[in-house]
C-alpha atoms as a PDB file:
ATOM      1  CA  UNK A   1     -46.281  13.187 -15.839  1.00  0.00           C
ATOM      2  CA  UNK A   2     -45.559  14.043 -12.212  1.00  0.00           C
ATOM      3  CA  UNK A   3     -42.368  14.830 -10.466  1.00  0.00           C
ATOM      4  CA  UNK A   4     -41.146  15.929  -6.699  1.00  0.00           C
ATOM      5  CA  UNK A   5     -37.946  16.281  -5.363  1.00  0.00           C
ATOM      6  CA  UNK A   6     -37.868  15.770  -1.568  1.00  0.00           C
ATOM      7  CA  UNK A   7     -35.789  18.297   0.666  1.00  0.00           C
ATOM      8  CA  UNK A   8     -33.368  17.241   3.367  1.00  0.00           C
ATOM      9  CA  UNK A   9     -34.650  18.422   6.796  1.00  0.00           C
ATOM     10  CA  UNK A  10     -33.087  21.776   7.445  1.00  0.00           C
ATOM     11  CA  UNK A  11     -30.938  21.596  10.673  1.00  0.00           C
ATOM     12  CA  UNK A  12     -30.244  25.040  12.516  1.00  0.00           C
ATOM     13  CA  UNK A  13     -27.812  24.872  15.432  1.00  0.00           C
ATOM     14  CA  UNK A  14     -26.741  27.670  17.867  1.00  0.00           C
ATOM     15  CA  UNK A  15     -22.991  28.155  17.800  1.00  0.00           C
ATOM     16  CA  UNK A  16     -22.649  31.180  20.328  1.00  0.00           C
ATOM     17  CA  UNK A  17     -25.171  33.562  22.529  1.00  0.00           C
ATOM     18  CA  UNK A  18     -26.261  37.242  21.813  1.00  0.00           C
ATOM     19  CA  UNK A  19     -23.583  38.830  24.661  1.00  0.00           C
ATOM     20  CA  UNK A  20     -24.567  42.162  25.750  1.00  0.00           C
ATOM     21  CA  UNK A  21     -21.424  42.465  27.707  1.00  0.00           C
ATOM     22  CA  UNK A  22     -21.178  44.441  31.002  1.00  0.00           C
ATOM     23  CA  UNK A  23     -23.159  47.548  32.005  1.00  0.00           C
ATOM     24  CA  UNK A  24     -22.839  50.554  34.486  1.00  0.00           C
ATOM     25  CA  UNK A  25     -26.179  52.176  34.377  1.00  0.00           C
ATOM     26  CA  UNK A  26     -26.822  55.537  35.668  1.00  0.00           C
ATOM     27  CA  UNK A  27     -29.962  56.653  34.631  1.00  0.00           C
ATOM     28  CA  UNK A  28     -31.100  53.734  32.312  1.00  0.00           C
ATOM     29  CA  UNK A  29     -31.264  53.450  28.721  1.00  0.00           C
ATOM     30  CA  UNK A  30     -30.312  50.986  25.464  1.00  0.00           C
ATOM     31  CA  UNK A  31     -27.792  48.555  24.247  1.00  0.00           C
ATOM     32  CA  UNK A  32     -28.102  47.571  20.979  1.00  0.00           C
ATOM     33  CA  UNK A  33     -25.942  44.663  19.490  1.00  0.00           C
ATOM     34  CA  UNK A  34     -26.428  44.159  15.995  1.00  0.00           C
ATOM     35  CA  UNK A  35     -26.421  40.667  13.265  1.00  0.00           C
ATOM     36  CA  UNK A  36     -23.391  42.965  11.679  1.00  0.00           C
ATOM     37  CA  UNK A  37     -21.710  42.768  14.790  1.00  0.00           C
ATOM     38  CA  UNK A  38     -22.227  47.005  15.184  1.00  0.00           C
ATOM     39  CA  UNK A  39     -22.681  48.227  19.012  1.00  0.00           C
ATOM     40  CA  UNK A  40     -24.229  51.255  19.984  1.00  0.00           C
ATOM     41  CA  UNK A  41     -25.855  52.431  23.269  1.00  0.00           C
ATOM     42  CA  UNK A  42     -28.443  55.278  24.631  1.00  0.00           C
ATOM     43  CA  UNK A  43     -29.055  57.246  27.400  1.00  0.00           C
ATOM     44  CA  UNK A  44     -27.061  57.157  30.539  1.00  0.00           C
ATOM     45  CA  UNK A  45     -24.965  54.004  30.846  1.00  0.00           C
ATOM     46  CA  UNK A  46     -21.466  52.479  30.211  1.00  0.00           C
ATOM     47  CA  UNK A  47     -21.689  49.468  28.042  1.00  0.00           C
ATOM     48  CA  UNK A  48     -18.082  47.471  28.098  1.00  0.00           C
ATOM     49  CA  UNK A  49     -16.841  43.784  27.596  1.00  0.00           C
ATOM     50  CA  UNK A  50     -17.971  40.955  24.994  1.00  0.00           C
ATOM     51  CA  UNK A  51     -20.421  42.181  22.876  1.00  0.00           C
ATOM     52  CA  UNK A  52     -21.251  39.861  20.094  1.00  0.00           C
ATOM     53  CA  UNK A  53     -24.642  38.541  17.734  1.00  0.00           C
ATOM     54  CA  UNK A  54     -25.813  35.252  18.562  1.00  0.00           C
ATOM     55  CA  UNK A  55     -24.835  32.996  16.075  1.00  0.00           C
ATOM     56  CA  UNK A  56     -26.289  30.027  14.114  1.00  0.00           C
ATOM     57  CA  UNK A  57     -25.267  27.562  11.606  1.00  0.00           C
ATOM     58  CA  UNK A  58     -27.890  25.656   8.959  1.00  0.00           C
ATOM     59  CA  UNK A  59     -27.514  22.351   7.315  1.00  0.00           C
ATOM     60  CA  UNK A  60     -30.005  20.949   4.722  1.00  0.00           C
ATOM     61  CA  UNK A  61     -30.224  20.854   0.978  1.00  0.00           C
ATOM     62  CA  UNK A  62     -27.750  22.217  -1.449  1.00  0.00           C
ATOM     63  CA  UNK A  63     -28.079  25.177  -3.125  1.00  0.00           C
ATOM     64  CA  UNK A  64     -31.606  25.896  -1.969  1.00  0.00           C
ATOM     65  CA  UNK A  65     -32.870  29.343  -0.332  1.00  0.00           C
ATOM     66  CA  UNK A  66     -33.977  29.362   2.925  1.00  0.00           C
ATOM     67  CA  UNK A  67     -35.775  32.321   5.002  1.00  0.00           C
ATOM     68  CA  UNK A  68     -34.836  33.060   8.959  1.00  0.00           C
ATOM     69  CA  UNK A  69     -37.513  34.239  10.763  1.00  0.00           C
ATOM     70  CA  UNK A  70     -37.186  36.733  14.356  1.00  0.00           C
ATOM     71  CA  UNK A  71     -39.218  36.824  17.121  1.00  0.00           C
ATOM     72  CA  UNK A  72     -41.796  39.992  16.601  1.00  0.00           C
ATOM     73  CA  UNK A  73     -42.751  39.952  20.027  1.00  0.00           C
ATOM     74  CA  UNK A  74     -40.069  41.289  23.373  1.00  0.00           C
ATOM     75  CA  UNK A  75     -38.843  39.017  25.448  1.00  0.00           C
ATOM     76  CA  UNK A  76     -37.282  39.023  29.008  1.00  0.00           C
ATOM     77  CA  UNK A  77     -34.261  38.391  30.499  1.00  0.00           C
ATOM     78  CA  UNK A  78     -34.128  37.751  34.458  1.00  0.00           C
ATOM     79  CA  UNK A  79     -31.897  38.252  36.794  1.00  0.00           C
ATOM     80  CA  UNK A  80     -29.873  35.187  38.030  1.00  0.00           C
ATOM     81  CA  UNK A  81     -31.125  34.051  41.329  1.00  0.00           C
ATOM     82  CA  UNK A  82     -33.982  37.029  41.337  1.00  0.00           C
ATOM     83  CA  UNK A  83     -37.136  38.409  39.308  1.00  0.00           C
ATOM     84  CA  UNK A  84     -36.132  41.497  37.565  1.00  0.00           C
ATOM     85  CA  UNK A  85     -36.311  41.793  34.053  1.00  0.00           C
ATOM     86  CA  UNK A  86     -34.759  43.661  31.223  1.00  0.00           C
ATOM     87  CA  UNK A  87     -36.617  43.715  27.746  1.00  0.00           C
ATOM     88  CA  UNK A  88     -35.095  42.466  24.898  1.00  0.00           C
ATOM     89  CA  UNK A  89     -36.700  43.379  21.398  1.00  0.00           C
ATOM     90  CA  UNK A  90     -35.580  44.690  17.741  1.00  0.00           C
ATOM     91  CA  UNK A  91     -34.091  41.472  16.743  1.00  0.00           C
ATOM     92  CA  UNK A  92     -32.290  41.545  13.407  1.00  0.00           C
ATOM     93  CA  UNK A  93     -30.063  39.297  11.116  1.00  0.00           C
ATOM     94  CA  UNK A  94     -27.593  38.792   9.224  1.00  0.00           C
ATOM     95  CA  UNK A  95     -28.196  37.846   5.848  1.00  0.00           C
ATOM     96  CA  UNK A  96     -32.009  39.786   6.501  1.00  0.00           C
ATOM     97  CA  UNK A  97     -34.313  38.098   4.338  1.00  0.00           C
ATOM     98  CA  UNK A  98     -33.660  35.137   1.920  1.00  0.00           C
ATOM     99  CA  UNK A  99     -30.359  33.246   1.402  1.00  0.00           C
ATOM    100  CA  UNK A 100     -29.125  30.598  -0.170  1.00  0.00           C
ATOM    101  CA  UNK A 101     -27.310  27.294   1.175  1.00  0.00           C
ATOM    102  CA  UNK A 102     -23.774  26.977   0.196  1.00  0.00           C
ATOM    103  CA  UNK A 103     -23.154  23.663  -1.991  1.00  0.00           C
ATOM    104  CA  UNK A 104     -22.493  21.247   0.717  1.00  0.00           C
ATOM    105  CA  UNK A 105     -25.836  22.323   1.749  1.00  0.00           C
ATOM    106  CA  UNK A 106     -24.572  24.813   4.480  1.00  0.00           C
ATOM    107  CA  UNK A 107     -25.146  28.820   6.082  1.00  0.00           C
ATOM    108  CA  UNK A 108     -24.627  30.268   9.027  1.00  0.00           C
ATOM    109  CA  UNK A 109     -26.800  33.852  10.244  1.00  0.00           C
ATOM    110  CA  UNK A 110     -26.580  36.203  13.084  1.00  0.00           C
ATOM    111  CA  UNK A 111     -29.203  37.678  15.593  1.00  0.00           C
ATOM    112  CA  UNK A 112     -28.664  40.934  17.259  1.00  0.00           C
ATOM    113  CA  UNK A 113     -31.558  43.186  19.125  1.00  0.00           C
ATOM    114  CA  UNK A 114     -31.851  46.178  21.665  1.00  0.00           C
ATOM    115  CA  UNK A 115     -31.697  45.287  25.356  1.00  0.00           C
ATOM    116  CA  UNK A 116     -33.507  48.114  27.772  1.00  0.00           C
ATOM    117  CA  UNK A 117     -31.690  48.590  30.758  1.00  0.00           C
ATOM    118  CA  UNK A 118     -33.966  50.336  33.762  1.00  0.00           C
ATOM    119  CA  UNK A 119     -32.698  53.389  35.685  1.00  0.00           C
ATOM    120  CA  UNK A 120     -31.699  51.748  39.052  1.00  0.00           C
ATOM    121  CA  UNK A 121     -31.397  47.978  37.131  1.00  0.00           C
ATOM    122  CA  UNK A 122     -30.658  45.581  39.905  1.00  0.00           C
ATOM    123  CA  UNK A 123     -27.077  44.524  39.868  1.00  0.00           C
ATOM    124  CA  UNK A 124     -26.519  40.661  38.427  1.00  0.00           C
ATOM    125  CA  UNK A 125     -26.418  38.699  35.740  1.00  0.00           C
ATOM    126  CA  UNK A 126     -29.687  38.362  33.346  1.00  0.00           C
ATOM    127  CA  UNK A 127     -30.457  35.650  30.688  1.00  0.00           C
ATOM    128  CA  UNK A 128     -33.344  34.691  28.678  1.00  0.00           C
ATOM    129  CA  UNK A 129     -34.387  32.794  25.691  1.00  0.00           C
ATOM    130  CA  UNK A 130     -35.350  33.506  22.223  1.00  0.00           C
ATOM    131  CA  UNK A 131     -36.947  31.691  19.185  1.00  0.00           C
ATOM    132  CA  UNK A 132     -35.715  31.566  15.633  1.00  0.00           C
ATOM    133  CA  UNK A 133     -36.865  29.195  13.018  1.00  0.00           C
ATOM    134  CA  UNK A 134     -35.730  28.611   9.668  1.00  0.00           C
ATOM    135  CA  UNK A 135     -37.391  27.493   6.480  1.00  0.00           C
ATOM    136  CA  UNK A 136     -37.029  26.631   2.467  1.00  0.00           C
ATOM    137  CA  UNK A 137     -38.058  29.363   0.324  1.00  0.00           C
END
C-alpha cells in the first residue's frame, strides 16, 4: 500500500514594509526595529516617526507547519536619487522558527533587523530589498 497527500502551494504576501522611521544622526550608530515590534537605537542619533516590522501574510494548507527563513547575508539600502548606502542586517521574526497554519490554512509573521547609520549619513530617503521564503515543515 502507498499513500501521499499533496500540499496546496504556500502563498506568502507582503502586507507592509520594515519602516525605520526618521533619523538625526550625529555621530552615527544603530536602529534596530524588531518582528515584536520593540525599537531601540545606539550611538549618537535621534530615531523618531513610524517605526514598524515588515509584515507578511501566508496562505496554503490547513493546519500544517511551515518554517520562515531570513536573509543571513546584509543588505543595502540606497539613497533615493544617489549612491550611498546604509547596511541592513540582524533580521529576525516573529513567530522565530516553526509555526503552524491556522485552519483556513492561514499565518501571518514579522521581519525586523538593525539598520547602520554612518557618522555624516547623507541626508535622503534610502530603500532596499530583502528576501524571505517560506516552506512546509
Amino acid at each position: 500500500t502507498a499513500s501521499a497527500e499533496v500540499l496546496s502551494s504556500l502563498t506568502v504576501t507582503s502586507t507592509s514594509d520594515l519602516q525605520f522611521g526618521q533619523i538625526a544622526v550625529n555621530t552615527g550608530g544603530s536602529v534596530t526595529v524588531n518582528a515584536d515590534s520593540t525599537v531601540s537605537s545606539s550611538g549618537s542619533l535621534v530615531s523618531t516617526g513610524t517605526r514598524a516590522p515588515a509584515a507578511f501574510s501566508i496562505t496554503g494548507t490547513p493546519n500544517t507547519s511551515v518554517l520562515v527563513s531570513l536573509p543571513t547575508t546584509s543588505v543595502n539600502l540606497t539613497r533615493s536619487g544617489g549612491t550611498e548606502t546604509m547596511v541592513l542586517s540582524g533580521f529576525n521574526s516573529n513567530p522565530n522558527g516553526a509555526f503552524q497554519l491556522d485552519s483556513t490554512g492561514a499565518a501571518s509573521f514579522n521581519v525586523g533587523g538593525t539598520l547602520a547609520v554612518a557618522s555624516g549619513q547623507v541626508a535622503g530617503a534610502y530603500s532596499g530589498t530583502f528576501q524571505v521564503s517560506v516552506e512546509y515543515q
